[in-house]
PDB file of N, CA and C in Angstrom:
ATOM      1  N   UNK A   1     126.504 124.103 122.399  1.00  0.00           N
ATOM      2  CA  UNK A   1     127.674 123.466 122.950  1.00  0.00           C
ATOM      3  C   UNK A   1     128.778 124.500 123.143  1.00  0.00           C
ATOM      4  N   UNK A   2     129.684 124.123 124.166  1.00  0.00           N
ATOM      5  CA  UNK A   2     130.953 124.775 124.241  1.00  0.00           C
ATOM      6  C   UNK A   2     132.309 124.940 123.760  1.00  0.00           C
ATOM      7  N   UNK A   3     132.983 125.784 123.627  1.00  0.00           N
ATOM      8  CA  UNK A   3     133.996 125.596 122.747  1.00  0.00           C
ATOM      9  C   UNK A   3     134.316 124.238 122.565  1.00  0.00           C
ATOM     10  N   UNK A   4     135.547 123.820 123.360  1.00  0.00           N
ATOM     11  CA  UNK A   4     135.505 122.485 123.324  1.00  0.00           C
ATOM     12  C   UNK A   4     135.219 121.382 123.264  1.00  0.00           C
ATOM     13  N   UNK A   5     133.652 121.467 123.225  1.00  0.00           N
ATOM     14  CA  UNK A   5     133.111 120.418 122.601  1.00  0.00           C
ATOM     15  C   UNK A   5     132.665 120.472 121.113  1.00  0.00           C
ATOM     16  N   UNK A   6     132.211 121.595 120.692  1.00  0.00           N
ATOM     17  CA  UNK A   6     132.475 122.112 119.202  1.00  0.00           C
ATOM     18  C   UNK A   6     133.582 121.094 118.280  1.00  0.00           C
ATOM     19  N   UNK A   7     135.374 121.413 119.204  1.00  0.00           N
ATOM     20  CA  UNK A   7     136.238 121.322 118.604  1.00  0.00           C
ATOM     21  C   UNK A   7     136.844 119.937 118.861  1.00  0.00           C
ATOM     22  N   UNK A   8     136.145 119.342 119.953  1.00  0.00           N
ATOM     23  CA  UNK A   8     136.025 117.847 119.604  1.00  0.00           C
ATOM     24  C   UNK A   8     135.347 116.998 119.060  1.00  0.00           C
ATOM     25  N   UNK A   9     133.989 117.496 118.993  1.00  0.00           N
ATOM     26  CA  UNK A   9     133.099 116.879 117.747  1.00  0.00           C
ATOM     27  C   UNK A   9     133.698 117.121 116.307  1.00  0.00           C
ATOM     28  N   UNK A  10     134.125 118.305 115.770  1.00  0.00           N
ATOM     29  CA  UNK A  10     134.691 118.311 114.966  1.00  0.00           C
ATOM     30  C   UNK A  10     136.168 117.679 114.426  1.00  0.00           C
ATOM     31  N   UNK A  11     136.658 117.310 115.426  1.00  0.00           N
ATOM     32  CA  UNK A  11     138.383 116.745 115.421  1.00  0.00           C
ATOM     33  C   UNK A  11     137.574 115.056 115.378  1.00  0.00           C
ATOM     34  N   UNK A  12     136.843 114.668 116.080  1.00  0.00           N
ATOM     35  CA  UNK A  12     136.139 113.024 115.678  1.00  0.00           C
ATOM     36  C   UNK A  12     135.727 112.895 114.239  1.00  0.00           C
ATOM     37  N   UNK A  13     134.635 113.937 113.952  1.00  0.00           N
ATOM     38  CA  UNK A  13     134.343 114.303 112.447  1.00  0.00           C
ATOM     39  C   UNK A  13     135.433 114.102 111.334  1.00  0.00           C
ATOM     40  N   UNK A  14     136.831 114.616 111.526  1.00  0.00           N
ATOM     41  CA  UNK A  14     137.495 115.226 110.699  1.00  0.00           C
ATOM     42  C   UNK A  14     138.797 113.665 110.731  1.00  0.00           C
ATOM     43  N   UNK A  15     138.808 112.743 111.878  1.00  0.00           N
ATOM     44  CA  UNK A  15     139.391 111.708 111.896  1.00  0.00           C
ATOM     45  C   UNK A  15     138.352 110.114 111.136  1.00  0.00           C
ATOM     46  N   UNK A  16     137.261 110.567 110.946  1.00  0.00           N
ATOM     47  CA  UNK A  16     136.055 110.096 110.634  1.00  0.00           C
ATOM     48  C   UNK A  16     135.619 109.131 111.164  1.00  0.00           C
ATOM     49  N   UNK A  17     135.245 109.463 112.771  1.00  0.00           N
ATOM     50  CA  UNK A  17     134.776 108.798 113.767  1.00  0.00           C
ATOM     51  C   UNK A  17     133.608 109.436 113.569  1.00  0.00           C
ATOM     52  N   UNK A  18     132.195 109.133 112.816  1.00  0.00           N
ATOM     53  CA  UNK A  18     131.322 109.827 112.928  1.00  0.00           C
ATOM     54  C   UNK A  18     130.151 109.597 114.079  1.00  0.00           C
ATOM     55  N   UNK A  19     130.029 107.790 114.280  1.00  0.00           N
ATOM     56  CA  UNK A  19     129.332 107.756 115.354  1.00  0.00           C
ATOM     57  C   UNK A  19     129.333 108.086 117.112  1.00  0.00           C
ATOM     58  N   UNK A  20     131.404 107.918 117.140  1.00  0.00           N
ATOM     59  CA  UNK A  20     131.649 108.475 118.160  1.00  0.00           C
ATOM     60  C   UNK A  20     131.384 110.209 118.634  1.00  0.00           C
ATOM     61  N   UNK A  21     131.277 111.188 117.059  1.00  0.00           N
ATOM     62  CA  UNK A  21     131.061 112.495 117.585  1.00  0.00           C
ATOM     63  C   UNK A  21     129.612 112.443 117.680  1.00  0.00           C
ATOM     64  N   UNK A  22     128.630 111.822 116.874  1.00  0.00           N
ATOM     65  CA  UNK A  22     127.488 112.058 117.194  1.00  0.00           C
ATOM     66  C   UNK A  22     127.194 111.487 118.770  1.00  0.00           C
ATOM     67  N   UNK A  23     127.915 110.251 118.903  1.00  0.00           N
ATOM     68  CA  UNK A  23     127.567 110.270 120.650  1.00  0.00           C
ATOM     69  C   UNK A  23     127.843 111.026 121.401  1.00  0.00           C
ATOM     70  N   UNK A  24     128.948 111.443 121.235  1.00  0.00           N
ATOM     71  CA  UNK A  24     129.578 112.989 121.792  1.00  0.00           C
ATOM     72  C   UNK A  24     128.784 113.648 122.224  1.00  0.00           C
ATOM     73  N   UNK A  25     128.139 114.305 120.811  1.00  0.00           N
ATOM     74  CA  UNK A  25     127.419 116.015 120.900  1.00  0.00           C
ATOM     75  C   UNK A  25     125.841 115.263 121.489  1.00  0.00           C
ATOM     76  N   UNK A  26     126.053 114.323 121.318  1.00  0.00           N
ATOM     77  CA  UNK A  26     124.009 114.163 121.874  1.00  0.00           C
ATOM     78  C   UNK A  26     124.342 113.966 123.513  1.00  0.00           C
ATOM     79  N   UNK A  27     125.690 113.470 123.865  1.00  0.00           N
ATOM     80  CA  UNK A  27     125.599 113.781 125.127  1.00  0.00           C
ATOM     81  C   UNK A  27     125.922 114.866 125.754  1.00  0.00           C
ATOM     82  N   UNK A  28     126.683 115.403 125.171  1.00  0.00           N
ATOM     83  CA  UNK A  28     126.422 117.195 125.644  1.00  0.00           C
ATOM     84  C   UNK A  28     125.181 117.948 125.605  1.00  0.00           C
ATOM     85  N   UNK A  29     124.435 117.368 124.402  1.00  0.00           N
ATOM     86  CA  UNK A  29     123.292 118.236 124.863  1.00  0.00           C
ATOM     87  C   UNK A  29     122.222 118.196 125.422  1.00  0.00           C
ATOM     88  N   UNK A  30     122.024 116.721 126.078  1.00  0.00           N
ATOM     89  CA  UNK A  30     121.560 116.580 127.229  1.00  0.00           C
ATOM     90  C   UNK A  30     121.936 116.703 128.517  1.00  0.00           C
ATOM     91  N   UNK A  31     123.529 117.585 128.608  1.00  0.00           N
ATOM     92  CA  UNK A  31     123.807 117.816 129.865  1.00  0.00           C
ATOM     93  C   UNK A  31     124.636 116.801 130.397  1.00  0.00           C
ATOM     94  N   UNK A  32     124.976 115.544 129.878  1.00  0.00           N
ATOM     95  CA  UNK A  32     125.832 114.980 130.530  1.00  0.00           C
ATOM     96  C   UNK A  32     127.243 114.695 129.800  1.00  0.00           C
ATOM     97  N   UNK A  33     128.117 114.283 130.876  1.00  0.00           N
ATOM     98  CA  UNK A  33     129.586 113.920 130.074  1.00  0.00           C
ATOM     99  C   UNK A  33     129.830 112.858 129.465  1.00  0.00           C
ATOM    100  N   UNK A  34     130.661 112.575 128.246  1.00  0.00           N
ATOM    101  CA  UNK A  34     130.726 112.207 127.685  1.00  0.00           C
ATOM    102  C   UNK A  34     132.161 110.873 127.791  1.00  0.00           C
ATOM    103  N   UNK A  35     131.644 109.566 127.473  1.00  0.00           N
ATOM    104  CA  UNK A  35     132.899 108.914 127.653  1.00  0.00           C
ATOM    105  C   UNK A  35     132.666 107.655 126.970  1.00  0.00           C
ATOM    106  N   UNK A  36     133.632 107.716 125.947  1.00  0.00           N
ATOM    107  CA  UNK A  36     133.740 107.004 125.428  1.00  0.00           C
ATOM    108  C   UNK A  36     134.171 105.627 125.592  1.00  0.00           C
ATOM    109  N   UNK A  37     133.916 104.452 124.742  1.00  0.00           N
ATOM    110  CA  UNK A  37     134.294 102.834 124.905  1.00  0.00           C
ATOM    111  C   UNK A  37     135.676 102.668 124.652  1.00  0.00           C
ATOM    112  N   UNK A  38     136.136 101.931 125.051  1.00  0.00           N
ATOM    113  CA  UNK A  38     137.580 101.745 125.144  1.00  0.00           C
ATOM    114  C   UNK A  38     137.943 101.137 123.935  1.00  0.00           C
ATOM    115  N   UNK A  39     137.301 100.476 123.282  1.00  0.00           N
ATOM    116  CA  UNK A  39     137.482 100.012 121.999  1.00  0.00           C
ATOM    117  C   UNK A  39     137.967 101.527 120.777  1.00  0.00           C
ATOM    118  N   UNK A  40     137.219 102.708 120.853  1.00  0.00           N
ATOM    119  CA  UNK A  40     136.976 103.498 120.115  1.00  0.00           C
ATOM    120  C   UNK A  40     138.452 104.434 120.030  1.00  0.00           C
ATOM    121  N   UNK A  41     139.225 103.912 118.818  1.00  0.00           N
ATOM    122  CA  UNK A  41     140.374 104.248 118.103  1.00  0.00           C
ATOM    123  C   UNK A  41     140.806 105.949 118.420  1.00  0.00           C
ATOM    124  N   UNK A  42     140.953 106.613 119.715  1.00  0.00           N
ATOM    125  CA  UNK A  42     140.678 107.851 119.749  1.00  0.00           C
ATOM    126  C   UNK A  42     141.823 108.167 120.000  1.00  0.00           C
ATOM    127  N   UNK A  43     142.830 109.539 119.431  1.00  0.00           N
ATOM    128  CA  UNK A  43     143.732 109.934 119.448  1.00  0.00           C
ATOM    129  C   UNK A  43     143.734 110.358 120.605  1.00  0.00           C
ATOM    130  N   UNK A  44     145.072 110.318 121.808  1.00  0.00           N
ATOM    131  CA  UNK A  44     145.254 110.964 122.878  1.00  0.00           C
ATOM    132  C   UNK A  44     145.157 112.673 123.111  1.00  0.00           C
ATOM    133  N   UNK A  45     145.185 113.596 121.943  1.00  0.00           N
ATOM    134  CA  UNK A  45     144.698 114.463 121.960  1.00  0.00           C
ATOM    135  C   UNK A  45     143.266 114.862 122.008  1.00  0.00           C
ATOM    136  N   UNK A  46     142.797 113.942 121.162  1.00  0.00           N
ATOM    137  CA  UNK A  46     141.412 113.968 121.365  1.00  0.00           C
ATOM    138  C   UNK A  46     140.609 113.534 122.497  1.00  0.00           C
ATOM    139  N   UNK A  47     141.272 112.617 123.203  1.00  0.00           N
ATOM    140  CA  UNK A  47     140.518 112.290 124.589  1.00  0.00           C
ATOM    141  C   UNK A  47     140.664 113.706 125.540  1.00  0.00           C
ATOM    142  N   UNK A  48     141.808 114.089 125.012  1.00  0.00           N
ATOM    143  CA  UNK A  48     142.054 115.585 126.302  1.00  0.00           C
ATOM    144  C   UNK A  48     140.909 116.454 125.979  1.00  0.00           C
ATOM    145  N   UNK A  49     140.480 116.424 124.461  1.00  0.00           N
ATOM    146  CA  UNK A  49     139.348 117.569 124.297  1.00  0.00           C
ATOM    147  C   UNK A  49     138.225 117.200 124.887  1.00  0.00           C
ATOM    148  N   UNK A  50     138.240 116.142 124.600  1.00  0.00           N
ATOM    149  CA  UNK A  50     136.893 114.996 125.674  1.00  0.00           C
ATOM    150  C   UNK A  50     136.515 115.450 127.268  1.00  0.00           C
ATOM    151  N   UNK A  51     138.212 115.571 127.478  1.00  0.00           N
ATOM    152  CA  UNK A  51     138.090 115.663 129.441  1.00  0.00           C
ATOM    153  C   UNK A  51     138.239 116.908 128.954  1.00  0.00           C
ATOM    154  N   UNK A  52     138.006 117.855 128.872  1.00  0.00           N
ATOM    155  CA  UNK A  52     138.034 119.181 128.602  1.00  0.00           C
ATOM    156  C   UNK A  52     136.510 119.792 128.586  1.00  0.00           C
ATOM    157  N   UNK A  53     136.108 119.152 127.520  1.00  0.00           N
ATOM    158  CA  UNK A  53     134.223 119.327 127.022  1.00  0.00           C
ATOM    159  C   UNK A  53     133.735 118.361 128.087  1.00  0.00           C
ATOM    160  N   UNK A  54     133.843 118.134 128.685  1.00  0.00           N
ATOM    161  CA  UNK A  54     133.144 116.979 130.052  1.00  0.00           C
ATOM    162  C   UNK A  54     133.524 117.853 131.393  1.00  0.00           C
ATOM    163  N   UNK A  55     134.881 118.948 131.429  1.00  0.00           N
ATOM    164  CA  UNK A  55     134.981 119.677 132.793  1.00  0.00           C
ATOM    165  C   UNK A  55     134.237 120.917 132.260  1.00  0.00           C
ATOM    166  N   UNK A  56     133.815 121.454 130.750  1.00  0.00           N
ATOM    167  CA  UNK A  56     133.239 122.611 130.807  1.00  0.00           C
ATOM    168  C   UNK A  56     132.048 122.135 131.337  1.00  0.00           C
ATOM    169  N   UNK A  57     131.357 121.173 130.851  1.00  0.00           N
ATOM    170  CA  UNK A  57     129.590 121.171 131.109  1.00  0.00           C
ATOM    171  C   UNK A  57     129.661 120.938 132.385  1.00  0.00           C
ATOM    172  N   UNK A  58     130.808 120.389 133.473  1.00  0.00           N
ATOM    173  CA  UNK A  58     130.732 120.298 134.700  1.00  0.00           C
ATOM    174  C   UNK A  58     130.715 121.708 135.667  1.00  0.00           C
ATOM    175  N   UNK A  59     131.241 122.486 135.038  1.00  0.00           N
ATOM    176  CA  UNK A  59     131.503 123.603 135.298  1.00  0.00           C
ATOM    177  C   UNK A  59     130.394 124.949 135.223  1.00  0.00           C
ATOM    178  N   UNK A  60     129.696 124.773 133.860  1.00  0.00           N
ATOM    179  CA  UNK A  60     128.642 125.269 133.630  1.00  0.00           C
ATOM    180  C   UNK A  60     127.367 125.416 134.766  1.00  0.00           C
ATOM    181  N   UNK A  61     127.489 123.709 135.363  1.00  0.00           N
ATOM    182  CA  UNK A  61     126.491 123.454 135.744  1.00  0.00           C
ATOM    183  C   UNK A  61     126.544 123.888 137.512  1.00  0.00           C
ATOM    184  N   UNK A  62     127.856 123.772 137.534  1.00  0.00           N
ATOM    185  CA  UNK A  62     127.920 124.791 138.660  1.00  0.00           C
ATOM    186  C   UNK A  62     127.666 126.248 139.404  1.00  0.00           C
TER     187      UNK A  62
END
């Protein structure tokens, strides 16, 4: 994974959203972006790391 997704799996981890980072990182590492349910309690910083780790793998793949 890429920086930013590293440091948003870990910032979900560390707020103890554990199922939301494991959805996270399993969708990064199949290559696709990641987006979460609207229900899921996520700090507005943390969604930016989200759209962040969702424009790297877009980017990558370019």
């Amino acid at each position: 994974m890429k920086g930013y997704q590293d440091r948003a799996v870990w910032e979900l981890r560390r707020q103890g959203l554990h199922t939301v980072a494991a959805d996270a990182e399993a969708a990064w590492q199949r290559g696709e972006a990641f987006h979460p349910t609207a229900s899921s309690p996520i700090a507005r910083e943390i969604m930016e790391m989200i759209r962040i780790a969702n424009w790297e793998l877009s980017s990558a793949a370019a």
